[in-house]
N, C-alpha and C. Protein backbone atom coordinates (compact mmCIF):
# COMPACT_ATOMS: atom_id res chain seq x y z
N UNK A 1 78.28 36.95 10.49
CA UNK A 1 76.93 37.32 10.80
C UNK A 1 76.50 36.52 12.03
N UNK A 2 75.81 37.28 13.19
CA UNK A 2 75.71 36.39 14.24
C UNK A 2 74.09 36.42 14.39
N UNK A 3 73.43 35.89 15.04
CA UNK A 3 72.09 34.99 15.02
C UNK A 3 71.85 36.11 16.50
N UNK A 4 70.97 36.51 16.19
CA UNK A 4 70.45 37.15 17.99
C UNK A 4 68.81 36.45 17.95
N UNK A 5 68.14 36.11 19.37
CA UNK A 5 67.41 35.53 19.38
C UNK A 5 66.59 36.39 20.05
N UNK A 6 65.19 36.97 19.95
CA UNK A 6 64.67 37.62 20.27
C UNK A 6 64.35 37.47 21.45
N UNK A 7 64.06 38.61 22.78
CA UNK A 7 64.14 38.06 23.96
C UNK A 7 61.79 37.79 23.96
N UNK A 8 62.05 36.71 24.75
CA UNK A 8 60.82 36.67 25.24
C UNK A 8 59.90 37.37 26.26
N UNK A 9 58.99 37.70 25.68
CA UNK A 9 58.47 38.72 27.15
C UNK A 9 56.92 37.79 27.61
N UNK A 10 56.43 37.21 27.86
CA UNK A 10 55.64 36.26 28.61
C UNK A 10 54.42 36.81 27.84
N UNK A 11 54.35 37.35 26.75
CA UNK A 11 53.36 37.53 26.05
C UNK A 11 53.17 36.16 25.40
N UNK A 12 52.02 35.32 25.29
CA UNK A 12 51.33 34.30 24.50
C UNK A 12 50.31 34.53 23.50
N UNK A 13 51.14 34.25 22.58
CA UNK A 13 50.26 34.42 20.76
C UNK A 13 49.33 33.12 20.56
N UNK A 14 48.42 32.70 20.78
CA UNK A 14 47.33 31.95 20.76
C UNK A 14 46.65 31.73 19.31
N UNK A 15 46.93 30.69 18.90
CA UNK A 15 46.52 30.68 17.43
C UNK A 15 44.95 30.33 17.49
N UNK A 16 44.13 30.61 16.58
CA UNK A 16 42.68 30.36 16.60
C UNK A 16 42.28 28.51 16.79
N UNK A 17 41.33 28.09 17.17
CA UNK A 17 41.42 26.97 17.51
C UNK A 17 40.81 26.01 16.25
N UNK A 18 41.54 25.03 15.62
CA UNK A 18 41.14 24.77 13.97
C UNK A 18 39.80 24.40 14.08
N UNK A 19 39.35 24.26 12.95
CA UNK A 19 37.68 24.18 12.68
C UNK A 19 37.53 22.77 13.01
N UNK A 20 36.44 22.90 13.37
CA UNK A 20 35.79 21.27 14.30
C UNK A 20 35.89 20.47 12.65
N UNK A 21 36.17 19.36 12.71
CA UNK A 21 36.28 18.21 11.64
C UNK A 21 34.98 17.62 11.95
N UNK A 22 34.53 17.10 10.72
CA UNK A 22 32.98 15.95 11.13
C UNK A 22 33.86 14.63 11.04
N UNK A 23 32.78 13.70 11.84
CA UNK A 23 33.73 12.36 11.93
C UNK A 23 33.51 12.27 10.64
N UNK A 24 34.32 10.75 10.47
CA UNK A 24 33.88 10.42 8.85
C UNK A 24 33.38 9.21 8.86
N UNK A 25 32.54 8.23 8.12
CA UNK A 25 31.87 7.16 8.55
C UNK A 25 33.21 6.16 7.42
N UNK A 26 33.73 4.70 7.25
CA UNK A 26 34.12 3.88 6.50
C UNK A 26 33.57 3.37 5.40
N UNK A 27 31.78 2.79 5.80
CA UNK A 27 30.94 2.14 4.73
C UNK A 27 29.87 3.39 4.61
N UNK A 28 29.81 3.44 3.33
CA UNK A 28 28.83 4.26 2.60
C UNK A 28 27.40 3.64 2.89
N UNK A 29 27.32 2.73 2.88
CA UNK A 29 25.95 2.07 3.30
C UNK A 29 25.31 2.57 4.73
N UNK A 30 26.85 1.96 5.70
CA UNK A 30 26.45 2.20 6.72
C UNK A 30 26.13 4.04 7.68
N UNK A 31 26.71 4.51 6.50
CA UNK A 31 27.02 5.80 6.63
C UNK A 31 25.44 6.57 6.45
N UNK A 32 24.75 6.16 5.20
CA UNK A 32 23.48 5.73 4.49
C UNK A 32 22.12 5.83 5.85
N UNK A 33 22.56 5.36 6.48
CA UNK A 33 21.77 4.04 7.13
C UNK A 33 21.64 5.20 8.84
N UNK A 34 22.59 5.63 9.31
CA UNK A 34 23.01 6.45 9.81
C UNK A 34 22.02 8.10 10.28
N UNK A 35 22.30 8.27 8.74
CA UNK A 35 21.97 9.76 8.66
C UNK A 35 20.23 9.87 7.92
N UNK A 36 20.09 8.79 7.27
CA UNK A 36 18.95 8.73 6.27
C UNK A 36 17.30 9.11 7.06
N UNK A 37 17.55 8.74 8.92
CA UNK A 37 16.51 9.09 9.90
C UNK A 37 16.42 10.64 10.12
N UNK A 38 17.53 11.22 10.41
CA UNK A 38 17.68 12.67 10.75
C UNK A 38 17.11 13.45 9.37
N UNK A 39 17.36 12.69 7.69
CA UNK A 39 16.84 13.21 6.70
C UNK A 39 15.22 13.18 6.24
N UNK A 40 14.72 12.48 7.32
CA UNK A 40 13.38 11.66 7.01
C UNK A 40 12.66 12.61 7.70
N UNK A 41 13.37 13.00 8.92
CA UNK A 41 12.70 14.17 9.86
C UNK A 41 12.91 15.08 9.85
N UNK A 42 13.73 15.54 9.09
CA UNK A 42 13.83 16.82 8.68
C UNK A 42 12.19 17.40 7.28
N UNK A 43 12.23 16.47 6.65
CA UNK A 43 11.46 16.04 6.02
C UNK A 43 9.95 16.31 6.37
N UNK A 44 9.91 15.39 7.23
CA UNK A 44 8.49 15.47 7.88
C UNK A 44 8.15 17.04 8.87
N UNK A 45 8.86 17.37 9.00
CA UNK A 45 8.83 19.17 9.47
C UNK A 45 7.69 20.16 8.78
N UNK A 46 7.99 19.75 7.12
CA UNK A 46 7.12 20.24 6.32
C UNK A 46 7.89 21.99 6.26
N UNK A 47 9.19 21.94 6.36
CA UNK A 47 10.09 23.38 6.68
C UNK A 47 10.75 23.44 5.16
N UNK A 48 11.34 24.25 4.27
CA UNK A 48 12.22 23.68 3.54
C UNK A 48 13.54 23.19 4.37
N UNK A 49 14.67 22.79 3.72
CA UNK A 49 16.24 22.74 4.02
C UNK A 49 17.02 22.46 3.23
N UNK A 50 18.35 22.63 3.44
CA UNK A 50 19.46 22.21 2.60
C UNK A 50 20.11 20.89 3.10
N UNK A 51 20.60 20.42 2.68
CA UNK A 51 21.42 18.87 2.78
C UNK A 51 22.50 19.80 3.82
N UNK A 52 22.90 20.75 3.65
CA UNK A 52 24.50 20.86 5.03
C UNK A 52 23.70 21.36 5.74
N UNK A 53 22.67 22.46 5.93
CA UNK A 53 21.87 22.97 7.33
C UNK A 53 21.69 21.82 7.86
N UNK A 54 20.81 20.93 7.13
CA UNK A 54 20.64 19.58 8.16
C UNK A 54 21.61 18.58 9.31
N UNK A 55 22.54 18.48 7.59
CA UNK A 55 24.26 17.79 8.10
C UNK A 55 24.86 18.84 9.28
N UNK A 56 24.85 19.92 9.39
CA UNK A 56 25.41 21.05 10.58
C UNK A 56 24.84 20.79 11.89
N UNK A 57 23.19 20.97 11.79
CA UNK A 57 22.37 21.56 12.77
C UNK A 57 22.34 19.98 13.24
N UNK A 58 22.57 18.74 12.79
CA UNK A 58 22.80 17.42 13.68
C UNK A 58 23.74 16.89 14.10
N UNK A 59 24.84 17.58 13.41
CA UNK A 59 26.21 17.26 13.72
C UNK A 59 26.63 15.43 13.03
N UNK A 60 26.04 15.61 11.80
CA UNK A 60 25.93 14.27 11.26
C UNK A 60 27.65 13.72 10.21
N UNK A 61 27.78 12.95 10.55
CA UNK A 61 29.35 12.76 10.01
C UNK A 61 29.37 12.80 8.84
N UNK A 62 30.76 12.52 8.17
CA UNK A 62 31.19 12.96 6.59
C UNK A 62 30.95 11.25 5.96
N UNK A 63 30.58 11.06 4.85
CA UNK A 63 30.55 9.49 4.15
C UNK A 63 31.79 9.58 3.91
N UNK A 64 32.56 8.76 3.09
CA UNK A 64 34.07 7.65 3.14
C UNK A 64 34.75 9.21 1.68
N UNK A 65 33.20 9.31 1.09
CA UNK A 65 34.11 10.40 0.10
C UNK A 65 33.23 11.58 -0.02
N UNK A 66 33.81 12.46 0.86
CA UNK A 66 32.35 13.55 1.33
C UNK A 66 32.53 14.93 -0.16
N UNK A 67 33.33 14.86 -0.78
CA UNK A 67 33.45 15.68 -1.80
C UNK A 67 32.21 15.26 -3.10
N UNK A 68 32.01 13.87 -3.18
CA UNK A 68 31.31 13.58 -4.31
C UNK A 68 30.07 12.57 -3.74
N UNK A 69 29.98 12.22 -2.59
CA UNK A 69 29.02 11.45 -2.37
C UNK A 69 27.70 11.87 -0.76
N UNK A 70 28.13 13.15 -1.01
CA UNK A 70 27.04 14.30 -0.17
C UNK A 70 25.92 14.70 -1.42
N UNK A 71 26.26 14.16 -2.39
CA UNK A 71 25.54 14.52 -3.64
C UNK A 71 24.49 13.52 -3.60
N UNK A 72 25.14 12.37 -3.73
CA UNK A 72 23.72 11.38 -4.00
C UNK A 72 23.27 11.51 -2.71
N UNK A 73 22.83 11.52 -1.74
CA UNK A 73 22.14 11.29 -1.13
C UNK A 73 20.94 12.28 -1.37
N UNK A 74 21.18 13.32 -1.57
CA UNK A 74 19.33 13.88 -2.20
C UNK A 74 18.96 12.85 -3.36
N UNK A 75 19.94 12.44 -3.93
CA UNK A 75 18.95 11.72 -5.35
C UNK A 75 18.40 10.21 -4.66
N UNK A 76 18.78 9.71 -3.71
CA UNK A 76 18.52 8.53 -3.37
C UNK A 76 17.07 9.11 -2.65
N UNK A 77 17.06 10.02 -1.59
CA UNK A 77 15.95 10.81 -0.83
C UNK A 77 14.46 11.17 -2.15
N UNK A 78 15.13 11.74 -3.13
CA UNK A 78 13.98 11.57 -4.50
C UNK A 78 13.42 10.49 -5.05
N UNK A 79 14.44 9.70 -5.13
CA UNK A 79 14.10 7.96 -5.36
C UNK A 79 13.11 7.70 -4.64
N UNK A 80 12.90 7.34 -3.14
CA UNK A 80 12.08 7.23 -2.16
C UNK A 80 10.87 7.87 -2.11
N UNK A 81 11.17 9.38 -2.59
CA UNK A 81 9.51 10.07 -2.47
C UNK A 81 9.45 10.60 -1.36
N UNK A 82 10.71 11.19 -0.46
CA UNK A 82 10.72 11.47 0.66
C UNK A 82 10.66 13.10 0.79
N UNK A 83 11.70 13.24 -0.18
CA UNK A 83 12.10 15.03 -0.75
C UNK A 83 11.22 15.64 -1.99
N UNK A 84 11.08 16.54 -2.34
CA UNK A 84 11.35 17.15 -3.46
C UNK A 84 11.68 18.57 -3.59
N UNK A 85 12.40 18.78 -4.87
CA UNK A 85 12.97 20.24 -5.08
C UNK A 85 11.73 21.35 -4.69
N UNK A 86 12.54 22.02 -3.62
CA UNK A 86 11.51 23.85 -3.44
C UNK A 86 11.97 24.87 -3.79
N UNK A 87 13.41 25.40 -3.77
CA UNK A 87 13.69 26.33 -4.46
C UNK A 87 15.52 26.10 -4.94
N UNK A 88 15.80 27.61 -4.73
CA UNK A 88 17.37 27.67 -4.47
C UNK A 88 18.01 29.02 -3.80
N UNK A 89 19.03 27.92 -2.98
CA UNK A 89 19.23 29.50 -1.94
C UNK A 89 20.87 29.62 -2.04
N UNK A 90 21.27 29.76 -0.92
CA UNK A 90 22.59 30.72 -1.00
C UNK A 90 23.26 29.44 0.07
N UNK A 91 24.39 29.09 0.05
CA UNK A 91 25.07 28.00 0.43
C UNK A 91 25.44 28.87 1.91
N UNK A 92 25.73 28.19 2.80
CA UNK A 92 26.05 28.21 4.58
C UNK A 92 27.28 28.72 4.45
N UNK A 93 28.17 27.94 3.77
CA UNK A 93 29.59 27.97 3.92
C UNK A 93 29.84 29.54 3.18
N UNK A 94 29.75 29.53 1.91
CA UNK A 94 30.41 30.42 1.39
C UNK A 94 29.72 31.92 1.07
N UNK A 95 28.57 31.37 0.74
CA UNK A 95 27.56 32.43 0.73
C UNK A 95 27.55 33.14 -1.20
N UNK A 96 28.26 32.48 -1.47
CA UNK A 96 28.37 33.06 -3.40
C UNK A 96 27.77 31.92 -4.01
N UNK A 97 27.80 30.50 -3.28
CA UNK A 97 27.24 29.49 -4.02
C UNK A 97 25.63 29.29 -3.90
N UNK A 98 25.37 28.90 -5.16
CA UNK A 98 23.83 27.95 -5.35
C UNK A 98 23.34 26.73 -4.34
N UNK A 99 22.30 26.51 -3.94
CA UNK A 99 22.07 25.43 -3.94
C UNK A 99 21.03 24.99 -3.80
N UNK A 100 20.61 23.66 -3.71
CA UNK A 100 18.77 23.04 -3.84
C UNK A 100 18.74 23.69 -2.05
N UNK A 101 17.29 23.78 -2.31
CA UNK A 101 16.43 23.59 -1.26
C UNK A 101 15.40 22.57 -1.19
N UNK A 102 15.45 21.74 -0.40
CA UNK A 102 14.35 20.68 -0.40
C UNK A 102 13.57 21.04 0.46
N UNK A 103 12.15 20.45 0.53
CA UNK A 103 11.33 20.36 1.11
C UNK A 103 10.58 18.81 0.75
N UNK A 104 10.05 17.75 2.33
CA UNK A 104 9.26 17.16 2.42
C UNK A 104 8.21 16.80 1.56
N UNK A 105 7.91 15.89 0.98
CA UNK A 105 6.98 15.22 0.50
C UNK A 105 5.90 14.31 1.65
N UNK A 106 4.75 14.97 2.29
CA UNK A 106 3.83 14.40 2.63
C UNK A 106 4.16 13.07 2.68
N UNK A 107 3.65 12.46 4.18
CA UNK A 107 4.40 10.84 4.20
C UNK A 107 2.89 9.94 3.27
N UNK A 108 1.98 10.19 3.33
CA UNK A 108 0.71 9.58 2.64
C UNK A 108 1.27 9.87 1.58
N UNK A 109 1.64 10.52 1.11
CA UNK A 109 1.75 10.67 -0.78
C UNK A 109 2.89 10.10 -1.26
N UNK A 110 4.38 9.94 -0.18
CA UNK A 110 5.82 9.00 -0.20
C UNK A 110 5.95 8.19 -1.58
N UNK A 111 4.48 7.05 -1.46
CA UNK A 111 4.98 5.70 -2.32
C UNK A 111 4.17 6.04 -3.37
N UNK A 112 3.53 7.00 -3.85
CA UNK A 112 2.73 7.53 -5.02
C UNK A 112 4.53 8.56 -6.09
N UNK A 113 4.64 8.85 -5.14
CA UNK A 113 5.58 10.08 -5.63
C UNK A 113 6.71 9.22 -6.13
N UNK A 114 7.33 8.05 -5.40
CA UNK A 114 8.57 6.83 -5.55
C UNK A 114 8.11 6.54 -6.94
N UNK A 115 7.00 5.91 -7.12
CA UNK A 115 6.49 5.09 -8.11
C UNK A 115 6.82 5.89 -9.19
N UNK A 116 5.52 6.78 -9.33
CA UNK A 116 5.77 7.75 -10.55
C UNK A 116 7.65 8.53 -11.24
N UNK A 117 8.25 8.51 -10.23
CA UNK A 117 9.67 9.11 -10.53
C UNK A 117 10.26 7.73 -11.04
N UNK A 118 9.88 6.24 -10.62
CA UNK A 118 10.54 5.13 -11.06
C UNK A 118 9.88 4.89 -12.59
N UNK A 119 9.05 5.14 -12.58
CA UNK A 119 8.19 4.68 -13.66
C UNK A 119 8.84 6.07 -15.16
N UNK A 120 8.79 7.51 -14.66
CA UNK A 120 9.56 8.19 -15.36
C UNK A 120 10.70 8.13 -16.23
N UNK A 121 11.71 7.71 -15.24
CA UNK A 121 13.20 7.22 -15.46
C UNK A 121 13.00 5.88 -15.92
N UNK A 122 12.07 5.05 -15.74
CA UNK A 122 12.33 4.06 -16.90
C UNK A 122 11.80 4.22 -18.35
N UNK A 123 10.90 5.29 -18.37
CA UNK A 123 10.99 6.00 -19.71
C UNK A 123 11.75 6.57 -20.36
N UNK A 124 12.34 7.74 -19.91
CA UNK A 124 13.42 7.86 -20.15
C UNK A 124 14.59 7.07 -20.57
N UNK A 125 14.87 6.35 -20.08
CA UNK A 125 15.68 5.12 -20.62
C UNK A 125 15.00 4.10 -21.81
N UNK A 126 14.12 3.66 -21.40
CA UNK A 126 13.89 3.44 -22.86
C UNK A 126 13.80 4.34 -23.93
N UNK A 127 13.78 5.61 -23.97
CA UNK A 127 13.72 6.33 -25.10
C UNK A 127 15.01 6.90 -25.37
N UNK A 128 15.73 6.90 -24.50
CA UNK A 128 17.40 6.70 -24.78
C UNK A 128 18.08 5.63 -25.85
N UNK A 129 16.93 4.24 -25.11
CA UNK A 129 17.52 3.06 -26.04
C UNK A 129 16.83 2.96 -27.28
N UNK A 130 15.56 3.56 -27.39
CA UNK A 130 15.43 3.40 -29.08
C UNK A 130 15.95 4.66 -29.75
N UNK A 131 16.11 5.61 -29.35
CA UNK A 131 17.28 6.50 -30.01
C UNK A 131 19.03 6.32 -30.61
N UNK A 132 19.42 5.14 -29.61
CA UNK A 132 20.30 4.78 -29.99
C UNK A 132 20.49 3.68 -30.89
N UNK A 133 19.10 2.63 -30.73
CA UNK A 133 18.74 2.01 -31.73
C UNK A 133 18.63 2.15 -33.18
N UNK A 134 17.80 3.65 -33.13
CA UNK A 134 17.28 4.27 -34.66
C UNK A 134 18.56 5.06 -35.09
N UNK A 135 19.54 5.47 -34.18
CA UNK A 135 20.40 6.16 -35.08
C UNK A 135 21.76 5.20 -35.72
């Protein structure tokens, strides 16, 4: 069996050019620290948004573990009193998925809104702990 090698004709097959990568940051903190301004002003817009429209439309890098820790950062943004939930829409990427829509929390109302969600969750927890107490 002999090997024939196809002849070349100066035609060039051009493969598509791979999808832009986001940088990725090392420290989560610093990563934190970073992006948390572009989330503050997005915020103050008074527009809704999603956590990746934002991350897209700034070109804001990936944290150290972008699969599981693109998550907390809305809950840390709730912590603060910066965000809160507005609806749910249809994901960028895929278009079959769920996802939050946030919208801005008024910067005068910020440390009213922090408080009360801290003060919540420590109810919650205590009523966790006398449940586990009484049972």
């Amino acid at each position: 069996m002999s090997h024939i090698q196809p002849t070349f004709d100066g035609i060039h097959l051009e493969a598509p050019a791979p999808a832009k990568s986001r940088r990725r940051v090392d420290d989560y903190e610093a990563w934190i620290s970073e992006v948390w301004p572009v989330f503050v002003a997005a915020a103050d817009t008074g527009r809704p948004f999603t956590i990746d429209a934002v991350a897209r439309d700034n070109d804001l890098p990936d944290p150290p573990r972008p699969k599981s820790q693109w998550g907390n950062l809305p809950g840390r943004l709730l912590d603060a009193g910066i965000i809160r939930h507005h609806d749910y829409g249809q994901s960028a990427r895929c278009r079959r998925s769920l996802v939050h829509v946030w919208i801005g929390v008024p910067a005068h109302h910020r440390e009213t809104v922090a408080r009360r969600r801290r003060e919540h969750r420590a109810a919650q927890r205590a009523a966790r702990a006398a449940g586990k107490r009484a049972a």
